[in-house]
C-alpha atoms as a PDB file:
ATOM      1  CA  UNK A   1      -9.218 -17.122   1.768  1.00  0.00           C
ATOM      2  CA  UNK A   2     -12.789 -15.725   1.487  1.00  0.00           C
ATOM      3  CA  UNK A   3     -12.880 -12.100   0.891  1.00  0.00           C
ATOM      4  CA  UNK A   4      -9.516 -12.203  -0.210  1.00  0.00           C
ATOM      5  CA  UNK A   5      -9.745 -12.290  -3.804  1.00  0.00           C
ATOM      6  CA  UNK A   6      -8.288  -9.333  -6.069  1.00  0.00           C
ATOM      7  CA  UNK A   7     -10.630  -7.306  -7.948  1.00  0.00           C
ATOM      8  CA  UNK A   8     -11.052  -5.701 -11.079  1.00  0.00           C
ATOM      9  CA  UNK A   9     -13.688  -3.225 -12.791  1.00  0.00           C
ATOM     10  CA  UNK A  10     -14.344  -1.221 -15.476  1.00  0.00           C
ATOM     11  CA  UNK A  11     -12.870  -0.767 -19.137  1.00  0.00           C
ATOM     12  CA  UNK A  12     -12.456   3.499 -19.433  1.00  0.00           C
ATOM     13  CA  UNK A  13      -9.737   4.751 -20.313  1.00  0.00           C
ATOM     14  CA  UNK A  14      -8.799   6.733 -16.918  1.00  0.00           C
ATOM     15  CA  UNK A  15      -7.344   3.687 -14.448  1.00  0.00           C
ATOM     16  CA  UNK A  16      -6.588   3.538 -11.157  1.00  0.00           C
ATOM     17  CA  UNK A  17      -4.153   0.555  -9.581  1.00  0.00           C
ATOM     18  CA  UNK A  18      -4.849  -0.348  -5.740  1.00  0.00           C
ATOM     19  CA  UNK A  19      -2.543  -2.436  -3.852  1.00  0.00           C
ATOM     20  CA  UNK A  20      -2.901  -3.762  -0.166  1.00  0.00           C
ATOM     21  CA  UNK A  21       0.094  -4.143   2.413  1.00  0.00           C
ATOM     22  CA  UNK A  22       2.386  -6.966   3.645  1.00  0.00           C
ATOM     23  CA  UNK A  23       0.435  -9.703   5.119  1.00  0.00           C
ATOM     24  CA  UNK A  24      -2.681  -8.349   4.025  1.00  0.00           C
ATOM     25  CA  UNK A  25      -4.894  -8.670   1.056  1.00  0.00           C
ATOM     26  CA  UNK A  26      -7.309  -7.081  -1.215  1.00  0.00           C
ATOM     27  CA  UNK A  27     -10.135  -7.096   1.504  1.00  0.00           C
ATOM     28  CA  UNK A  28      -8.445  -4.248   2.941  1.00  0.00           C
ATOM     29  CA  UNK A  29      -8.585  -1.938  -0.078  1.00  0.00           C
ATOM     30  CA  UNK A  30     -11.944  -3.638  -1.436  1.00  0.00           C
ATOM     31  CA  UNK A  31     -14.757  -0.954  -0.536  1.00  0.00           C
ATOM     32  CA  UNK A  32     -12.429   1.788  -1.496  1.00  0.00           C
ATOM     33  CA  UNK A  33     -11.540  -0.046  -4.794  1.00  0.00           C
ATOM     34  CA  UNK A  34     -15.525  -0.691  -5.515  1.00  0.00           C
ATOM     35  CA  UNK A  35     -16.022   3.429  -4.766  1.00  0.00           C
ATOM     36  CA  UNK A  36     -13.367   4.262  -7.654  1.00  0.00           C
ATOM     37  CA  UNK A  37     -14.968   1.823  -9.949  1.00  0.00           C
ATOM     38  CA  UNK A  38     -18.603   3.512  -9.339  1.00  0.00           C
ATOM     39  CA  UNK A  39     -16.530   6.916  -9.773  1.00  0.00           C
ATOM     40  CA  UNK A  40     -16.606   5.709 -13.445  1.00  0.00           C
ATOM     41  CA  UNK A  41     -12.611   4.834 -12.982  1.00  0.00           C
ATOM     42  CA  UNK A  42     -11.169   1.306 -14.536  1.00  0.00           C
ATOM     43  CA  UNK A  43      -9.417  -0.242 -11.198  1.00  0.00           C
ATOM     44  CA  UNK A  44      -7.257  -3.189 -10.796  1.00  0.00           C
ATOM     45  CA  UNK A  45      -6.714  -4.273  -7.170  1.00  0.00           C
ATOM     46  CA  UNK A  46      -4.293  -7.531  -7.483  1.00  0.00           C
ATOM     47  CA  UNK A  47      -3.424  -9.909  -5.100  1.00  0.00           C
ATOM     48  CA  UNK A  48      -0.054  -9.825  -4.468  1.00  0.00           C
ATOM     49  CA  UNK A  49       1.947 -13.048  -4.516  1.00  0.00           C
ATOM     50  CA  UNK A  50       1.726 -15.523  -1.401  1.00  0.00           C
ATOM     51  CA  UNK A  51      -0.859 -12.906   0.388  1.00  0.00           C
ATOM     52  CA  UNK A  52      -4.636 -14.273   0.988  1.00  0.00           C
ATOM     53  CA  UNK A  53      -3.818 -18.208   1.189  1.00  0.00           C
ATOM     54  CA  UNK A  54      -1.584 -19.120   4.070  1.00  0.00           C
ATOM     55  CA  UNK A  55       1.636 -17.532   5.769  1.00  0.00           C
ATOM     56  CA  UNK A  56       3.353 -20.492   4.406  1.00  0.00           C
ATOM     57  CA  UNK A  57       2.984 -19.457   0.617  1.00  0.00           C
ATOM     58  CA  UNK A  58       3.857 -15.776   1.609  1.00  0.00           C
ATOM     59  CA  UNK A  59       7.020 -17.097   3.100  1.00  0.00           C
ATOM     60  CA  UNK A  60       7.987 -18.617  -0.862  1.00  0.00           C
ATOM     61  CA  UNK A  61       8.189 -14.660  -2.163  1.00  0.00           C
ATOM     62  CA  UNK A  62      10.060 -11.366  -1.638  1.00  0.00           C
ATOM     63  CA  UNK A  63      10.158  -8.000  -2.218  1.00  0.00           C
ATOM     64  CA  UNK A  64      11.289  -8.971  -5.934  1.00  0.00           C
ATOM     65  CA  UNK A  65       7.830 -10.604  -6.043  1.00  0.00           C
ATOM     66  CA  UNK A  66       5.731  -7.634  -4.915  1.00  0.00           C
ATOM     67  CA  UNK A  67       7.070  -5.221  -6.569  1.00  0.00           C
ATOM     68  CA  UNK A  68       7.477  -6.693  -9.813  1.00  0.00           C
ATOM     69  CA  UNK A  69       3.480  -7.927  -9.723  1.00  0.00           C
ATOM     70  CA  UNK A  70       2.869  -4.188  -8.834  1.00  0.00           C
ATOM     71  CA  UNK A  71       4.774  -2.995 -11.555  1.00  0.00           C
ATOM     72  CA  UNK A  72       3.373  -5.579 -14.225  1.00  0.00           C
ATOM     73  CA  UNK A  73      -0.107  -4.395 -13.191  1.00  0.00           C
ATOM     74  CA  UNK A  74       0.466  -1.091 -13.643  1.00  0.00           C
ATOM     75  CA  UNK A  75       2.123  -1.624 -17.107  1.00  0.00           C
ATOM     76  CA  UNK A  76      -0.935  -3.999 -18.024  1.00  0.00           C
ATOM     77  CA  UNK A  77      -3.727  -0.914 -16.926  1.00  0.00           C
ATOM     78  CA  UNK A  78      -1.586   1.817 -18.155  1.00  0.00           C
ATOM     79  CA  UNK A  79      -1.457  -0.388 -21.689  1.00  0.00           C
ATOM     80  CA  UNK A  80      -5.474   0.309 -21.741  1.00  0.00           C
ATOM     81  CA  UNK A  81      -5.778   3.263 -19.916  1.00  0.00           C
ATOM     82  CA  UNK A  82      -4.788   7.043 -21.212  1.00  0.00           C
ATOM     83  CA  UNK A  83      -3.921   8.045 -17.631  1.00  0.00           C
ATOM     84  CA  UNK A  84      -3.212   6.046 -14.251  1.00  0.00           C
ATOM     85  CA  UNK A  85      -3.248   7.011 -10.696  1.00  0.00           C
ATOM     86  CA  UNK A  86      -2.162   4.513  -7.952  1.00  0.00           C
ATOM     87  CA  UNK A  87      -3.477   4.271  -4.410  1.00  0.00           C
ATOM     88  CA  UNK A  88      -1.377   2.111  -1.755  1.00  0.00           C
ATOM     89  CA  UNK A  89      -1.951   1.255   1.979  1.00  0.00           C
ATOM     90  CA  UNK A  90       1.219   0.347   3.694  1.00  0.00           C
ATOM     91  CA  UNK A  91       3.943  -1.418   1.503  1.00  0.00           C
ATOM     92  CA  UNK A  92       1.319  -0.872  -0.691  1.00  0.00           C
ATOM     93  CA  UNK A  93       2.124   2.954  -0.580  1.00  0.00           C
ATOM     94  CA  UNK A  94       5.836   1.713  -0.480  1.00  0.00           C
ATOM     95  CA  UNK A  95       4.912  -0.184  -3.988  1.00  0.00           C
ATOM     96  CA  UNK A  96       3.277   2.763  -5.057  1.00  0.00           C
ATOM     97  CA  UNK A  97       6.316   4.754  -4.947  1.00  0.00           C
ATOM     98  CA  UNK A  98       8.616   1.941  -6.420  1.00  0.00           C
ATOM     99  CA  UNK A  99       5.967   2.384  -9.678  1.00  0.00           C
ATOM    100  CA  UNK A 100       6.181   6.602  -9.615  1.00  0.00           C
ATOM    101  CA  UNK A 101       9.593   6.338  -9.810  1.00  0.00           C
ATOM    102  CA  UNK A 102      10.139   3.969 -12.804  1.00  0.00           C
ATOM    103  CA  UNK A 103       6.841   4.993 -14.425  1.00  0.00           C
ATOM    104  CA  UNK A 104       6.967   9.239 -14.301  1.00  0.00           C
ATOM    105  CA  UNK A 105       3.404   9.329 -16.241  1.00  0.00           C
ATOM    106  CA  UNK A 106       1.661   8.339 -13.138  1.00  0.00           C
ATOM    107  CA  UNK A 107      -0.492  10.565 -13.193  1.00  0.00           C
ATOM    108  CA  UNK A 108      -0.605  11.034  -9.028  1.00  0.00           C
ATOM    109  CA  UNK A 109      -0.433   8.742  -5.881  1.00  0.00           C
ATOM    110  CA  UNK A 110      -2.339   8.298  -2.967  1.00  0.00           C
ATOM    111  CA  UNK A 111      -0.063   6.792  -0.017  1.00  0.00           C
ATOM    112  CA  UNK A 112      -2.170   5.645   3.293  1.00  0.00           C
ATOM    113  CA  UNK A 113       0.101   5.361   5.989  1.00  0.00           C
ATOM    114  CA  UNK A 114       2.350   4.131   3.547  1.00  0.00           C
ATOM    115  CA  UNK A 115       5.406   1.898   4.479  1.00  0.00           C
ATOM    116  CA  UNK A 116       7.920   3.939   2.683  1.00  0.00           C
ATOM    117  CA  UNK A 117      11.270   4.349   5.587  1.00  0.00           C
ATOM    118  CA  UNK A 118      13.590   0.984   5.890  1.00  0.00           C
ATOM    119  CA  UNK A 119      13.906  -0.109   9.002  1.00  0.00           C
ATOM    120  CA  UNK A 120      16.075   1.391  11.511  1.00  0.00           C
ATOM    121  CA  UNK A 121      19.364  -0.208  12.043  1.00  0.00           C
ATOM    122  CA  UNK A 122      18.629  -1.518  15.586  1.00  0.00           C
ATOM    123  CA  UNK A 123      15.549  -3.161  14.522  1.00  0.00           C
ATOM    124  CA  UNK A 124      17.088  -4.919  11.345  1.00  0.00           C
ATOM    125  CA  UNK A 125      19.874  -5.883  13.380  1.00  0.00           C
ATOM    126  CA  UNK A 126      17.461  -7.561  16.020  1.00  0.00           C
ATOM    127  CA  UNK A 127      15.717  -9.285  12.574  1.00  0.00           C
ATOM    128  CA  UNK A 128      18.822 -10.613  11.442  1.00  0.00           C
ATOM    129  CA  UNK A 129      19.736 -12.359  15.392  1.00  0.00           C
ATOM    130  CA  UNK A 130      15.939 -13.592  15.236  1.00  0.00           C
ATOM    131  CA  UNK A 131      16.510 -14.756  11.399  1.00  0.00           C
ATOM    132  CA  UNK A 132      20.556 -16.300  12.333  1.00  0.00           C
ATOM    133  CA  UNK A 133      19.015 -18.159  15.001  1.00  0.00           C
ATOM    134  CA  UNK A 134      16.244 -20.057  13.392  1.00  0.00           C
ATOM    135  CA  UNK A 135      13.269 -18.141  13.839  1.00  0.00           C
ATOM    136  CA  UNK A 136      10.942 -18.212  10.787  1.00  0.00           C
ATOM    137  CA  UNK A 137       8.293 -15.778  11.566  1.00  0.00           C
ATOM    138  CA  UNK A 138       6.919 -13.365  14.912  1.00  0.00           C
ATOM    139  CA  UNK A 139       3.385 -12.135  15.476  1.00  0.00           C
ATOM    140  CA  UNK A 140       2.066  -9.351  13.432  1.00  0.00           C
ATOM    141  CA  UNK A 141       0.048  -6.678  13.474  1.00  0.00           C
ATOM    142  CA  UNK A 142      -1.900  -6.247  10.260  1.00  0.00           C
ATOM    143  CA  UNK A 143      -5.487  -6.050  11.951  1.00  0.00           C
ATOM    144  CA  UNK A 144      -4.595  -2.641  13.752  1.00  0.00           C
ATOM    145  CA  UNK A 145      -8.108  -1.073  13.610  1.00  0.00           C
ATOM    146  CA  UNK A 146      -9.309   1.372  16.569  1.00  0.00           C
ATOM    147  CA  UNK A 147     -13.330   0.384  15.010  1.00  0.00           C
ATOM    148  CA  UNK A 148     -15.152  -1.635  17.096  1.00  0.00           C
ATOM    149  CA  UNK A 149     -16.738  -5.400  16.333  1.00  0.00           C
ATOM    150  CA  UNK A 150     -15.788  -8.258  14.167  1.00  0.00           C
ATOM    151  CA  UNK A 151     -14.518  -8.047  10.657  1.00  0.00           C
ATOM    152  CA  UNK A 152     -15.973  -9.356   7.931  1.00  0.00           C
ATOM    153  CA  UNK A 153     -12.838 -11.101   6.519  1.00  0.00           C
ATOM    154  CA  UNK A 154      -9.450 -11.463   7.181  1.00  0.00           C
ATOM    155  CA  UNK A 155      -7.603  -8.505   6.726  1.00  0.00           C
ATOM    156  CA  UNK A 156      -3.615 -10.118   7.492  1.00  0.00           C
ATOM    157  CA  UNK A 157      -2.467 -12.872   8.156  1.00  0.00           C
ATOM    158  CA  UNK A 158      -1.667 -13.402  12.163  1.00  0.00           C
ATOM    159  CA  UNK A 159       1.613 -13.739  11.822  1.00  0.00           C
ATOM    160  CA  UNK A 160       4.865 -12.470   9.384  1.00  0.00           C
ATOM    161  CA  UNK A 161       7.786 -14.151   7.724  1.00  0.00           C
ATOM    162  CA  UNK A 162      10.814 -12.993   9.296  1.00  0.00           C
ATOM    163  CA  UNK A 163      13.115 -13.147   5.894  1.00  0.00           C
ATOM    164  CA  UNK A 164      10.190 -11.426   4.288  1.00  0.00           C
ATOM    165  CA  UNK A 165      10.457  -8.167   6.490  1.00  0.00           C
ATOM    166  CA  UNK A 166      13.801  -8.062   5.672  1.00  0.00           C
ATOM    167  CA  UNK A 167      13.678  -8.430   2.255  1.00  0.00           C
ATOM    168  CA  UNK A 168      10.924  -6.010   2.378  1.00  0.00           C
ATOM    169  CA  UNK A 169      12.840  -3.303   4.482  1.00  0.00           C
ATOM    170  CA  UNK A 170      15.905  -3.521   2.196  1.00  0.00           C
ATOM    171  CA  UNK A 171      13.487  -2.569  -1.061  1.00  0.00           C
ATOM    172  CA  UNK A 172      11.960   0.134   0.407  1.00  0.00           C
ATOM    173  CA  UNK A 173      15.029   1.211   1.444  1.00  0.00           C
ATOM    174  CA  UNK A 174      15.605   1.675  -2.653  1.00  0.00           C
ATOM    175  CA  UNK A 175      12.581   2.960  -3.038  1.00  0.00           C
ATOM    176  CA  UNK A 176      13.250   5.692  -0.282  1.00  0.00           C
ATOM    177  CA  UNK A 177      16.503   7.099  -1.772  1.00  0.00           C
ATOM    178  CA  UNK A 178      14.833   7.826  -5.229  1.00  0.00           C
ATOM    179  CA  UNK A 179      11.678   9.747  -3.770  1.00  0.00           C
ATOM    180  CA  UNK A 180      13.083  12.719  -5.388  1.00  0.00           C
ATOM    181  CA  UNK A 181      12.018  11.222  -8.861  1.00  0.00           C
ATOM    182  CA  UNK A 182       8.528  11.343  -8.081  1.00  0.00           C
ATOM    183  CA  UNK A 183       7.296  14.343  -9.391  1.00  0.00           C
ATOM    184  CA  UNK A 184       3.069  13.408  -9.757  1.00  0.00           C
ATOM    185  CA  UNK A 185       1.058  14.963  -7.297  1.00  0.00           C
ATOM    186  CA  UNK A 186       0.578  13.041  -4.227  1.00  0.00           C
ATOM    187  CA  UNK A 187      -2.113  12.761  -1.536  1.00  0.00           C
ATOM    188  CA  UNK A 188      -0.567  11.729   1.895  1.00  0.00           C
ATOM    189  CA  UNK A 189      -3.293  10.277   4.533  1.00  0.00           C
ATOM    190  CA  UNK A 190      -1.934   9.927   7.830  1.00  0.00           C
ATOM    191  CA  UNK A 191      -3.290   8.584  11.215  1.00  0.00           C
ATOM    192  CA  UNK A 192      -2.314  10.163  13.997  1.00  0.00           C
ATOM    193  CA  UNK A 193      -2.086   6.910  16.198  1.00  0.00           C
ATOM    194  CA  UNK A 194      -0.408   3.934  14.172  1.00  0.00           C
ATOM    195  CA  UNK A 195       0.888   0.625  15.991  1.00  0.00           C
ATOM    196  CA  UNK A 196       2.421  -0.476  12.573  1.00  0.00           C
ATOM    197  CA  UNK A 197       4.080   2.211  10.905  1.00  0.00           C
ATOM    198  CA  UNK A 198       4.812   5.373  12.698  1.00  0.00           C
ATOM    199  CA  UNK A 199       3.526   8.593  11.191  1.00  0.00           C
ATOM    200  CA  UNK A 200       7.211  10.178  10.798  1.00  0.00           C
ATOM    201  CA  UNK A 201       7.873   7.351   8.127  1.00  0.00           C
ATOM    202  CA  UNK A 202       5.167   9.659   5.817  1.00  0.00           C
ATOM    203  CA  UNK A 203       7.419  12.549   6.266  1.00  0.00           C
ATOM    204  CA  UNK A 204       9.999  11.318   3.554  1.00  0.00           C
ATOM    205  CA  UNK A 205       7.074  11.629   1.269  1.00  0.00           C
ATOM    206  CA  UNK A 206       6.830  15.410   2.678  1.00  0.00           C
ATOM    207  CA  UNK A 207      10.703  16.307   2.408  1.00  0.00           C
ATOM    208  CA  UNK A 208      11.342  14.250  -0.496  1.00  0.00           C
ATOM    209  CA  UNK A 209       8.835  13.997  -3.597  1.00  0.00           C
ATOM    210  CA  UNK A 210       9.660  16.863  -5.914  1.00  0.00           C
ATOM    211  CA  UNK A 211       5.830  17.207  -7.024  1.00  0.00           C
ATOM    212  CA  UNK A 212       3.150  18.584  -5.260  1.00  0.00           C
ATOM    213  CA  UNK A 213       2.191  16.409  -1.761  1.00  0.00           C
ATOM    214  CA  UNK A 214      -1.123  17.031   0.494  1.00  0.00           C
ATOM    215  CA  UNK A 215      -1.158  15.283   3.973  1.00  0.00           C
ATOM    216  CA  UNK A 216      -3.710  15.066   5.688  1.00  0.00           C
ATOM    217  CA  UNK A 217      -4.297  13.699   9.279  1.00  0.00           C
ATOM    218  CA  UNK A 218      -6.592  10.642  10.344  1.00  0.00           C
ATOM    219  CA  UNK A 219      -8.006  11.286  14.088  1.00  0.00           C
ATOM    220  CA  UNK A 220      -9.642   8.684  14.050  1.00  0.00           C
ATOM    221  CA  UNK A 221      -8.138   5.408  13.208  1.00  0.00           C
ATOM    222  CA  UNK A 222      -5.005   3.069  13.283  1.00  0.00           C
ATOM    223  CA  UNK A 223      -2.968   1.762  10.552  1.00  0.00           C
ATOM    224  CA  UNK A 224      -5.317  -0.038   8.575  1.00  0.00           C
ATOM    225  CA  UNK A 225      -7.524   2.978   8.212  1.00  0.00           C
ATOM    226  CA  UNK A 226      -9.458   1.768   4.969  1.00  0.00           C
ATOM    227  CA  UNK A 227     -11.719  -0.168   7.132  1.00  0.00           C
ATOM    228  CA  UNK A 228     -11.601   1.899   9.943  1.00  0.00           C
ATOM    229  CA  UNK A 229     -13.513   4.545  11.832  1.00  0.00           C
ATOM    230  CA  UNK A 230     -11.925   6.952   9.206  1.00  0.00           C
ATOM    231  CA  UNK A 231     -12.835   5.007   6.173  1.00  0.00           C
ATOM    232  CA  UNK A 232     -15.508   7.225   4.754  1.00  0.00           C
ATOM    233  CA  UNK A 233     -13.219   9.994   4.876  1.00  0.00           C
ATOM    234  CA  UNK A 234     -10.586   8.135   3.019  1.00  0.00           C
ATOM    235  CA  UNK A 235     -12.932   7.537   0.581  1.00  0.00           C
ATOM    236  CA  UNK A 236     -14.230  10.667  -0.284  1.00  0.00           C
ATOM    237  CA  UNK A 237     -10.698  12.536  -0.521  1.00  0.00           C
ATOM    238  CA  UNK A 238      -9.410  10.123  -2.476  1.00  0.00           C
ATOM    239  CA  UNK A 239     -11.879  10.032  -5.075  1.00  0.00           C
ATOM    240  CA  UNK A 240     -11.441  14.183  -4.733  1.00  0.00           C
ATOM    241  CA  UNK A 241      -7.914  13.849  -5.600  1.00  0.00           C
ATOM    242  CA  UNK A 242      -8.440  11.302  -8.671  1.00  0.00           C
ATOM    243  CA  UNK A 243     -10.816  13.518 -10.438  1.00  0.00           C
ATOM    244  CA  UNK A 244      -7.962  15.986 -10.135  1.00  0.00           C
ATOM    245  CA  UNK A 245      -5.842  14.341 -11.469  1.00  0.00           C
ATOM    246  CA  UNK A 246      -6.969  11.854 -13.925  1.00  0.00           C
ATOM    247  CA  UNK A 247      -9.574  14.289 -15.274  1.00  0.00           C
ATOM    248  CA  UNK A 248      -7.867  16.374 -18.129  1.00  0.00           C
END
């Protein structure tokens, strides 16, 4: 789809790797991917398989898919790059965490309401009834944005694969038991008011991560706050933490 391309920039040798959420696409981490590059940062943003066509190619992959395009273009910036940070919305935060636990060099990890908590036992249970009896995919919610007016481009697709969910909730679920191996600085941005993941899910990230971890609160936004009333602010202490991080 328009808009939905990935995007990369730069050739320094400090990188940072950007990944959008489930059902969504690069659109929704583009501005804040073009700010790092003019930081003076290399930055990758990739498409992730099956996300910016149709529903119908998402519905081919699974979370074996995601996470090992995350983790391949990691390894391919990291291969050019002295130091790499990562930066995830959503599963993208989940995918974030999948790399800083196989890849302990990061050097640090912005999560954005970041998908990072299976899901609970009730819910996957009500998946798997929806999934036995036929049902290939339910309405989603990947354009939850308080900001007013029309958006440029796409930012999800309308609706999500059923099977997909699950297989995404059982590899964060992974992901989630090893948090303890992330030990890179992380910056934790969480709205107060999210329809699509709740703001306790960031809280593993809290408990868990054995390095340092800053949260701090979005008042003024939903889930997808990169292009939301918040957006500048998410900008600016991102880039803050990078040059922390990434700068020797």
């Amino acid at each position: 789809m328009a808009g939905c391309e990935p995007f990369s920039a730069g050739d320094g040798s400090l990188g940072v790797l950007v990944l959008h959420g489930f059902t969504g696409n690069p659109y929704t981490m583009r501005s804040l991917a073009e700010a790092i590059a003019t930081a003076g940062f290399s930055v990758e943003l990739p498409r992730l398989p099956g996300h910016g066509t149709t529903i119908e190619d998402l519905m081919a992959y699974d979370w074996a898919d995601w996470s090992g395009a995350a983790l391949g273009a990691y390894d391919e910036l990291a291969g050019r790059c002295e130091r790499v940070a990562l930066v995830g919305l959503s599963v993208g935060g989940g995918l974030c965490a999948y790399i800083a636990e196989l890849r302990p060099e990061a050097a640090g990890c912005v999560f954005i309401n970041p998908f990072d908590r299976p899901l609970p036992a009730d819910l996957l249970d009500g998946l798997n009834q929806l999934i036995k009896a036929g049902l290939e995919t339910a309405d989603g919610n990947g354009t939850d944005i308080k900001k007013q007016g029309p958006l440029e481009h796409v930012a999800a697709y309308a609706e999500m694969p059923l099977v997909g969910v699950r297989s995404v909730s059982e590899g964060i679920a992974q992901v989630n038991a090893k948090l303890g191996a992330i030990s890179a600085p992380c910056l934790l941005l969480t709205s107060r008011e999210d329809h699509t993941v709740t703001w306790e899910r960031g809280e593993d990230i809290v408990k868990s991560v054995s390095g340092p971890v800053e949260q701090v609160w979005l008042e003024d936004s939903y889930h997808v706050a990169t292009l939301d009333n918040d957006a500048p602010l998410v900008e600016s202490l991102t880039l803050d933490f990078l040059r922390k991080v990434l700068y020797p």
